[in-house]
N, C-alpha and C. Protein backbone atom coordinates (compact mmCIF):
# COMPACT_ATOMS: atom_id res chain seq x y z
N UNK A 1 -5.87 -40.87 12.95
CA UNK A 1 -5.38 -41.55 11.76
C UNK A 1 -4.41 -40.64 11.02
N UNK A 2 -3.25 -40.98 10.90
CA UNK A 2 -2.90 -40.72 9.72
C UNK A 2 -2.47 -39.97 8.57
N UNK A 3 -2.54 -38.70 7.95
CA UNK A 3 -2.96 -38.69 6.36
C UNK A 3 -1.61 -39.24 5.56
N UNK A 4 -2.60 -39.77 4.33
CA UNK A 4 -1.93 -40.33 3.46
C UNK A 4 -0.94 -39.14 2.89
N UNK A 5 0.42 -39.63 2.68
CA UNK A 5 1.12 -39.17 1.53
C UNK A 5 0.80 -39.58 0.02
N UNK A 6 0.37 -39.01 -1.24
CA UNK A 6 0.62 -39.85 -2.57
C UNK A 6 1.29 -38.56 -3.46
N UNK A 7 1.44 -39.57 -4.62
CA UNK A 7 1.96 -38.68 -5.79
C UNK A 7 1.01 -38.84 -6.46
N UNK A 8 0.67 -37.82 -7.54
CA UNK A 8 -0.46 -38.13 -8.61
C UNK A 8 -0.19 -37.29 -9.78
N UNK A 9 0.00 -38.08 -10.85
CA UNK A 9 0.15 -37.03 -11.91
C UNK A 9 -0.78 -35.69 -12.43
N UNK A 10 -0.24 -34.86 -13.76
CA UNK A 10 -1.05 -34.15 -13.84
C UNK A 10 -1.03 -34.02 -15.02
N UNK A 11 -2.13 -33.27 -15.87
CA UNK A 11 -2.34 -33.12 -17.15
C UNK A 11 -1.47 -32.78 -18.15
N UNK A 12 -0.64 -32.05 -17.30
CA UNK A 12 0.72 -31.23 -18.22
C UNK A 12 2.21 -32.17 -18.22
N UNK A 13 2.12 -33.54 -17.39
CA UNK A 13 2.95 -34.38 -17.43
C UNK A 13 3.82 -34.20 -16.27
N UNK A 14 3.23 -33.59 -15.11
CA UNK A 14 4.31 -33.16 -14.21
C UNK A 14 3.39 -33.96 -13.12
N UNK A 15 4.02 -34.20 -11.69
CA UNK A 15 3.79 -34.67 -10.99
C UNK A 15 3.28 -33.69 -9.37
N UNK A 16 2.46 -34.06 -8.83
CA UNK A 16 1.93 -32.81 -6.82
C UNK A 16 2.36 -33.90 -6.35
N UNK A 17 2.80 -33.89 -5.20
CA UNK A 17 2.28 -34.35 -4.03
C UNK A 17 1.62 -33.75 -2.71
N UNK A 18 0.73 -34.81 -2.20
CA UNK A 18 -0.11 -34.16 -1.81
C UNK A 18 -0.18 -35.07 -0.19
N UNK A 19 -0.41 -34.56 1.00
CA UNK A 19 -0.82 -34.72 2.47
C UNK A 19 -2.02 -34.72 2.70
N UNK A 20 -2.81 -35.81 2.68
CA UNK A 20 -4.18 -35.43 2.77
C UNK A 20 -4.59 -35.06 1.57
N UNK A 21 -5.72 -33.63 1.81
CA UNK A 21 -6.31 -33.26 0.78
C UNK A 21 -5.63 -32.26 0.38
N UNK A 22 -4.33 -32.04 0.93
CA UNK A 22 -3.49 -30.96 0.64
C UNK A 22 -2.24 -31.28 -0.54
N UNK A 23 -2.33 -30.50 -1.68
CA UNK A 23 -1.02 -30.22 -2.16
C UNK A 23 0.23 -29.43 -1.85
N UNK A 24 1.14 -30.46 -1.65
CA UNK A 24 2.36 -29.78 -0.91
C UNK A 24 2.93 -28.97 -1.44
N UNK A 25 3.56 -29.67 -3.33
CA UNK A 25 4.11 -29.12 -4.21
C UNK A 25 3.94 -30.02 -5.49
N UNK A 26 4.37 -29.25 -6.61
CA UNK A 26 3.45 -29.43 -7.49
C UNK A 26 4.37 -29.25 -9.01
N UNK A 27 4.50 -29.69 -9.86
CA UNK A 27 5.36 -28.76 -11.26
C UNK A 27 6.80 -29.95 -11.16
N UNK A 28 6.73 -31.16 -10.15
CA UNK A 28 7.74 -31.78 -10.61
C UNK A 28 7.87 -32.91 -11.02
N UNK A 29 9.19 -33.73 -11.44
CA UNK A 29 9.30 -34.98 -12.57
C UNK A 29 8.46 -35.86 -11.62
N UNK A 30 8.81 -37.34 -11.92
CA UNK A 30 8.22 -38.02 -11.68
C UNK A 30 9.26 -38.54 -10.24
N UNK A 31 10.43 -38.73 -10.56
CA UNK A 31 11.69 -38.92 -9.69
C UNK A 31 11.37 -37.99 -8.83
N UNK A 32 11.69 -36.83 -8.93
CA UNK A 32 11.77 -35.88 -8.01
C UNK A 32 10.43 -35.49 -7.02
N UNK A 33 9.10 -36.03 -7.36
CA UNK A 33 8.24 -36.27 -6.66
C UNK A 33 8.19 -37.76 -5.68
N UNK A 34 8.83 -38.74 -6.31
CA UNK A 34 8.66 -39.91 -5.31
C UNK A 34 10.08 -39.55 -4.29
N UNK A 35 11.29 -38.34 -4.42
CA UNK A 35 12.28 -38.35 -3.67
C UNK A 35 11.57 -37.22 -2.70
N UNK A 36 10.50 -36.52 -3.05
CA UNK A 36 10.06 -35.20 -2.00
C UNK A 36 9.19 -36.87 -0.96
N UNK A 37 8.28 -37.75 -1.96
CA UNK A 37 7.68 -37.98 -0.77
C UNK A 37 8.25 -39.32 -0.01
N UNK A 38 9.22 -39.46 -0.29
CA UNK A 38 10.16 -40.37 0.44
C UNK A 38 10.62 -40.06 1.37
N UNK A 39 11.35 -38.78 1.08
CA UNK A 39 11.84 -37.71 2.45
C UNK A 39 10.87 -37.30 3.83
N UNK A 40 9.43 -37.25 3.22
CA UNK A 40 8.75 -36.78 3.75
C UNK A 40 8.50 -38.21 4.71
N UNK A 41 8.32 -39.13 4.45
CA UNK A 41 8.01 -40.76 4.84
C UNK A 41 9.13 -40.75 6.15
N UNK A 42 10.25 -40.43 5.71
CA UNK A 42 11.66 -40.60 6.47
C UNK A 42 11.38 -39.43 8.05
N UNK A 43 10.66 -38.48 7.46
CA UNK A 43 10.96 -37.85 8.45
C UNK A 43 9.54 -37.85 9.37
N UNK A 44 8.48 -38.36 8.97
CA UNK A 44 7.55 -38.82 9.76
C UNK A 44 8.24 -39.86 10.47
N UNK A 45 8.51 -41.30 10.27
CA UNK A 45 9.15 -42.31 11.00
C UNK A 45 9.96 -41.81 12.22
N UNK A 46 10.92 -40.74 12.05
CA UNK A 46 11.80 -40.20 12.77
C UNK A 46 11.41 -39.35 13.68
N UNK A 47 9.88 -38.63 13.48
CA UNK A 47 9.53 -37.93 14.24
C UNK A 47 8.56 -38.98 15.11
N UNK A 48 8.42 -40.15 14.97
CA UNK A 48 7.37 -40.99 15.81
C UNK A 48 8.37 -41.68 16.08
N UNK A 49 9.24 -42.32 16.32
CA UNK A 49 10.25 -42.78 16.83
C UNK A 49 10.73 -42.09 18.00
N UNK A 50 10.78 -40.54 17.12
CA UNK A 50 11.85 -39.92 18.57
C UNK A 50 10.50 -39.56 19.40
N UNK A 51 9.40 -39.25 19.56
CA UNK A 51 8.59 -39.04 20.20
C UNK A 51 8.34 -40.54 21.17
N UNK A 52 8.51 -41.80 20.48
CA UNK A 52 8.23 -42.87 21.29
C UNK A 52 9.72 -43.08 22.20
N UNK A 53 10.34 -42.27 22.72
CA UNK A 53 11.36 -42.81 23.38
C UNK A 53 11.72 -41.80 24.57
């Protein structure tokens, strides 16, 4: 299976994202966390793609 990508805020108003139970990175906006895990989305697809061919 899997692990989930999410974003989740934090107390201080900043945004992690996190792989699993793992935090990737951590201390940014809200934008700039949904563009880390967008990228990250993009390049999973691309790596199961190029592996299926």
């Amino acid at each position: 299976m899997a692990e989930v990508i999410r974003v989740t805020p934090t107390q201080d108003g900043t945004y992690t994202v996190y792989r699993g139970t793992f935090a990737l990175i951590s201390g940014l906006t809200r934008l700039q966390a949904e563009r880390y895990e967008a990228s990250l989305s993009r390049q999973r697809r691309h790596g199961l793609l190029a592996a299926g061919t």
